[in-house]
C-alpha atoms as a PDB file:
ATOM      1  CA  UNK A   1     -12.278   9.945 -21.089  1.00  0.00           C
ATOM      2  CA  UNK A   2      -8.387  10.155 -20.734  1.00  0.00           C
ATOM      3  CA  UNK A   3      -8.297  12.927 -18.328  1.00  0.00           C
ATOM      4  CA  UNK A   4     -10.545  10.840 -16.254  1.00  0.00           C
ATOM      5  CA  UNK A   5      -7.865   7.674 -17.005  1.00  0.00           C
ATOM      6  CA  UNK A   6      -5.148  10.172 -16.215  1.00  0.00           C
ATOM      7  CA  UNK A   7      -6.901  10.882 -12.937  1.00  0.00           C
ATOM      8  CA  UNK A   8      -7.350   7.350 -11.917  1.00  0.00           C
ATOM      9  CA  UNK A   9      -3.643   6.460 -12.787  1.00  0.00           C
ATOM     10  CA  UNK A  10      -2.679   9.211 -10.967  1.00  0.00           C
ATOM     11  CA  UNK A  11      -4.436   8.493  -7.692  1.00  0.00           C
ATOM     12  CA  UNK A  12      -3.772   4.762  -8.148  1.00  0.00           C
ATOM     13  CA  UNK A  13       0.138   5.703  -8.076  1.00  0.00           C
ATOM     14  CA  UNK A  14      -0.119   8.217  -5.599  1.00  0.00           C
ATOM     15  CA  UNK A  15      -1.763   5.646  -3.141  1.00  0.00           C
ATOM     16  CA  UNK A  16      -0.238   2.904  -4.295  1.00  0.00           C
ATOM     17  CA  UNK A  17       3.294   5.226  -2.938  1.00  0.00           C
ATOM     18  CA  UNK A  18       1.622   5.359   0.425  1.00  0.00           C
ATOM     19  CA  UNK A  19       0.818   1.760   0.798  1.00  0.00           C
ATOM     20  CA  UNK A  20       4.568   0.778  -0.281  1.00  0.00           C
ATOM     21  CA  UNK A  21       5.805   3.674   2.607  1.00  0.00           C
ATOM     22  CA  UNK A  22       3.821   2.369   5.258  1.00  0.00           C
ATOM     23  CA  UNK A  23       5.387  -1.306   3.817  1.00  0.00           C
ATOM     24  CA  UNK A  24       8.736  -0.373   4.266  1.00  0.00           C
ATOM     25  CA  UNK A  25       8.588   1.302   7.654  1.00  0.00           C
ATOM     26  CA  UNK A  26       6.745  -1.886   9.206  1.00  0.00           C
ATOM     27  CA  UNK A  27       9.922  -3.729   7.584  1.00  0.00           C
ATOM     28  CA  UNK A  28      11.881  -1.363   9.077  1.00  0.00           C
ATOM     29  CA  UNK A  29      10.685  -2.097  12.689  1.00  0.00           C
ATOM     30  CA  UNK A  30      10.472  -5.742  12.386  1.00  0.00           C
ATOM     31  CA  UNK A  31      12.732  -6.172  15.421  1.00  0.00           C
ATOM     32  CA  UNK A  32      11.295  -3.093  17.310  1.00  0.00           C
ATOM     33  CA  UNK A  33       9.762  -4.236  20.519  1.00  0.00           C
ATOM     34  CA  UNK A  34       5.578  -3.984  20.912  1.00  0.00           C
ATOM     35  CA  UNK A  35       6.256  -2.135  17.349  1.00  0.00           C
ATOM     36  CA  UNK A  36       2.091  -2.274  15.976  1.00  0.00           C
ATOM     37  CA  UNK A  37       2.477  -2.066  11.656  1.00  0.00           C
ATOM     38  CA  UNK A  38      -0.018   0.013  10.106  1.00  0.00           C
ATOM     39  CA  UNK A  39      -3.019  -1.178   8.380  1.00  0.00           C
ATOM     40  CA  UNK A  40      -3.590  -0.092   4.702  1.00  0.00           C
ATOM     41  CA  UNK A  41      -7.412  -0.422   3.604  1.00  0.00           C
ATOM     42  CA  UNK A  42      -8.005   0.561  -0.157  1.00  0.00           C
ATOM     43  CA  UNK A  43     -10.845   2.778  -0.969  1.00  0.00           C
ATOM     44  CA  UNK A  44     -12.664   3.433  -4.566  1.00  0.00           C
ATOM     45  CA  UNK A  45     -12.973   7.395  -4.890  1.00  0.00           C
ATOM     46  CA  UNK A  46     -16.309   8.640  -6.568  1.00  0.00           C
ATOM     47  CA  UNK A  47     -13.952   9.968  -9.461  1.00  0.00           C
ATOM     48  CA  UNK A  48     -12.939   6.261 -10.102  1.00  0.00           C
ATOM     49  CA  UNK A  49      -9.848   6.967  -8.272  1.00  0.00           C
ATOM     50  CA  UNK A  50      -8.445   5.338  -5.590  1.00  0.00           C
ATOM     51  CA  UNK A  51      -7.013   6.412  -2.030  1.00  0.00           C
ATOM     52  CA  UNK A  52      -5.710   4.496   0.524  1.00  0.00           C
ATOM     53  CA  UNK A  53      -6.434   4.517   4.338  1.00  0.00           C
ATOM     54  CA  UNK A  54      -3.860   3.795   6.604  1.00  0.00           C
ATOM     55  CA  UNK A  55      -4.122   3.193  10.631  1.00  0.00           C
ATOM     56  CA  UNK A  56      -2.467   2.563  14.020  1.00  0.00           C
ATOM     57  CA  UNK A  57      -5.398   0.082  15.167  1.00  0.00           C
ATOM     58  CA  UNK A  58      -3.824  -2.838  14.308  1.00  0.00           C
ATOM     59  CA  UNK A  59      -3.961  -5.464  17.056  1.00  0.00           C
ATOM     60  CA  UNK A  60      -0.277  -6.813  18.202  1.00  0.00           C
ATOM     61  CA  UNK A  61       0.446 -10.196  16.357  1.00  0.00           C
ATOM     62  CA  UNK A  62       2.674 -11.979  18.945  1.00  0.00           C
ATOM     63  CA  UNK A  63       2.907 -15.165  19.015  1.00  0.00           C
ATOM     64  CA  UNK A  64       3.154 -16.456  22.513  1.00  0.00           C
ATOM     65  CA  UNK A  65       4.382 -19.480  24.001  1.00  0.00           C
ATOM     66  CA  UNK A  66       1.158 -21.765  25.238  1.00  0.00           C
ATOM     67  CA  UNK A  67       3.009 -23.462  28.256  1.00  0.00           C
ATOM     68  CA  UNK A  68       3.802 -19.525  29.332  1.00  0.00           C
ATOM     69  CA  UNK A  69       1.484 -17.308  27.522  1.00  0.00           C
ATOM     70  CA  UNK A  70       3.079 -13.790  29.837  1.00  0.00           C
ATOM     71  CA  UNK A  71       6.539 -14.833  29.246  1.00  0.00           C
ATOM     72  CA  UNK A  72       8.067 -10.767  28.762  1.00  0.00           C
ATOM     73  CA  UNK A  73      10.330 -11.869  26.080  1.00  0.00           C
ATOM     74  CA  UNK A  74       7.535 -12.796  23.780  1.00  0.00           C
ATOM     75  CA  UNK A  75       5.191  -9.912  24.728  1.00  0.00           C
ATOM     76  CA  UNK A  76       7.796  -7.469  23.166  1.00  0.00           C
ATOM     77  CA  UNK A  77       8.090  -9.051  19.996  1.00  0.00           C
ATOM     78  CA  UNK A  78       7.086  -6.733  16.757  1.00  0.00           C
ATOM     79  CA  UNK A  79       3.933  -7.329  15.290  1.00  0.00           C
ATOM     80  CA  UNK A  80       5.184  -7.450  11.836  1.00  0.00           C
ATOM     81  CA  UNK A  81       4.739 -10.604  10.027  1.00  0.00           C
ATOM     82  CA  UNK A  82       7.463  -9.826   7.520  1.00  0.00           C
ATOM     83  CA  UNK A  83       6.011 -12.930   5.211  1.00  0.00           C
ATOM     84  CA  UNK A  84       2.915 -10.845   4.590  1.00  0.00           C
ATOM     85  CA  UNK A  85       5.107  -7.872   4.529  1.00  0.00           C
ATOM     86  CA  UNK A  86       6.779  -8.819   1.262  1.00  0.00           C
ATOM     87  CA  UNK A  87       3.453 -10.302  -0.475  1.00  0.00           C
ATOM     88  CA  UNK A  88       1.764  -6.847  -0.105  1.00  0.00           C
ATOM     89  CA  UNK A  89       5.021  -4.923  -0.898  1.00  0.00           C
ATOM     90  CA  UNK A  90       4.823  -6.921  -4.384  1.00  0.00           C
ATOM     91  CA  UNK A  91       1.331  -6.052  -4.464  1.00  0.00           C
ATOM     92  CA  UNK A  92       1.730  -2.877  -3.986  1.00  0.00           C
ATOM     93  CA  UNK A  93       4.619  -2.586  -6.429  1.00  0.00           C
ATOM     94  CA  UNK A  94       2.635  -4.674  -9.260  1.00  0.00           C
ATOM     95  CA  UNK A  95      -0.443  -1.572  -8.183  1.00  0.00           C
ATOM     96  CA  UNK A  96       1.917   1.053  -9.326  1.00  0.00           C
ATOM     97  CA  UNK A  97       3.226  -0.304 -12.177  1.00  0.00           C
ATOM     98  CA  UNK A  98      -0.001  -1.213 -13.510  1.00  0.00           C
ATOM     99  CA  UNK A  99      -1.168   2.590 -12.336  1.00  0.00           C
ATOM    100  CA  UNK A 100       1.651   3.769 -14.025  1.00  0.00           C
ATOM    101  CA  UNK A 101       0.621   2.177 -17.378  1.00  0.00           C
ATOM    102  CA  UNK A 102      -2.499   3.732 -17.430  1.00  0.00           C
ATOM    103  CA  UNK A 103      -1.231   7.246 -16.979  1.00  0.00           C
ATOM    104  CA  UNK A 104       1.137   6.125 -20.193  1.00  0.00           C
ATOM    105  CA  UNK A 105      -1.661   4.938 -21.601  1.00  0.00           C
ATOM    106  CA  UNK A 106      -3.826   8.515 -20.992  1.00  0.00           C
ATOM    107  CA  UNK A 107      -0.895  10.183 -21.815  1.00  0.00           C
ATOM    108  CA  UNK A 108      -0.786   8.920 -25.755  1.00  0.00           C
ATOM    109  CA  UNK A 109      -4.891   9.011 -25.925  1.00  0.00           C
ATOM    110  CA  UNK A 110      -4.171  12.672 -24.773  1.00  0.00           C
ATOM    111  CA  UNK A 111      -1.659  13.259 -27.582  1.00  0.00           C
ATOM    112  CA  UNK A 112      -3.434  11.787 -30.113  1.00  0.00           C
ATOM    113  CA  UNK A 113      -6.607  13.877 -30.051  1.00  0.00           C
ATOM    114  CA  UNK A 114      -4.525  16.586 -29.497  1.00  0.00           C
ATOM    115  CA  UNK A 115      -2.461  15.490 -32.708  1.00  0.00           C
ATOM    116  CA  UNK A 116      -6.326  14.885 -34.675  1.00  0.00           C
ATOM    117  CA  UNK A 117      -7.582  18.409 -33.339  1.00  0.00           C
ATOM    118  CA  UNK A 118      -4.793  20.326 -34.979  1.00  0.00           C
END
């Protein structure tokens, strides 16, 4: 039971990590021109784990003008909303604390059988 907890602590931080990375460099780029963020898609592991899957295929969010919808100016903008940006940087954040807390959590389960067994 805790090794498995360890586990899913474990791959809950480590993909938590990757989800906060791929935050940061779309902040990054916010002003880059035609700059596409990456989309981060959670997936349960078999295990009970968690990794994440993260992709260029994101469609460019520009917001064009409607009385010139090819105006060049706004077809360069970034494609990072940096609203949703911070929401699923806190998201992320909260997802490895909470991960975090479990391998804690493992941790003293661990040490306490190990303390009962001797």
């Amino acid at each position: 039971m805790s090794i498995s907890a360890l586990n899913t602590g474990l791959s809950g931080m480590k993909a938590y990590q990757s989800a906060l990375d791929s935050s940061s460099h779309a902040v990054a780029n916010a002003s880059t021109s035609n700059f596409k963020p990456q989309q981060v898609r959670f997936q349960e592991t078999g295990t009970g784990g968690v990794i994440v899957n993260i992709s260029q295929d994101g469609s460019l969010a520009s917001k064009l003008d409607p009385a010139n919808p090819n105006s060049p100016a706004e077809m360069q903008q970034s494609g990072t909303d940096l609203e949703a940006e911070v929401v699923s940087a806190l998201q992320y954040k909260n997802g490895f604390d909470f991960s975090a807390r479990i391998v804690k959590t493992a941790d003293a389960m661990l040490g306490t059988l190990i303390d009962i067994r001797s």
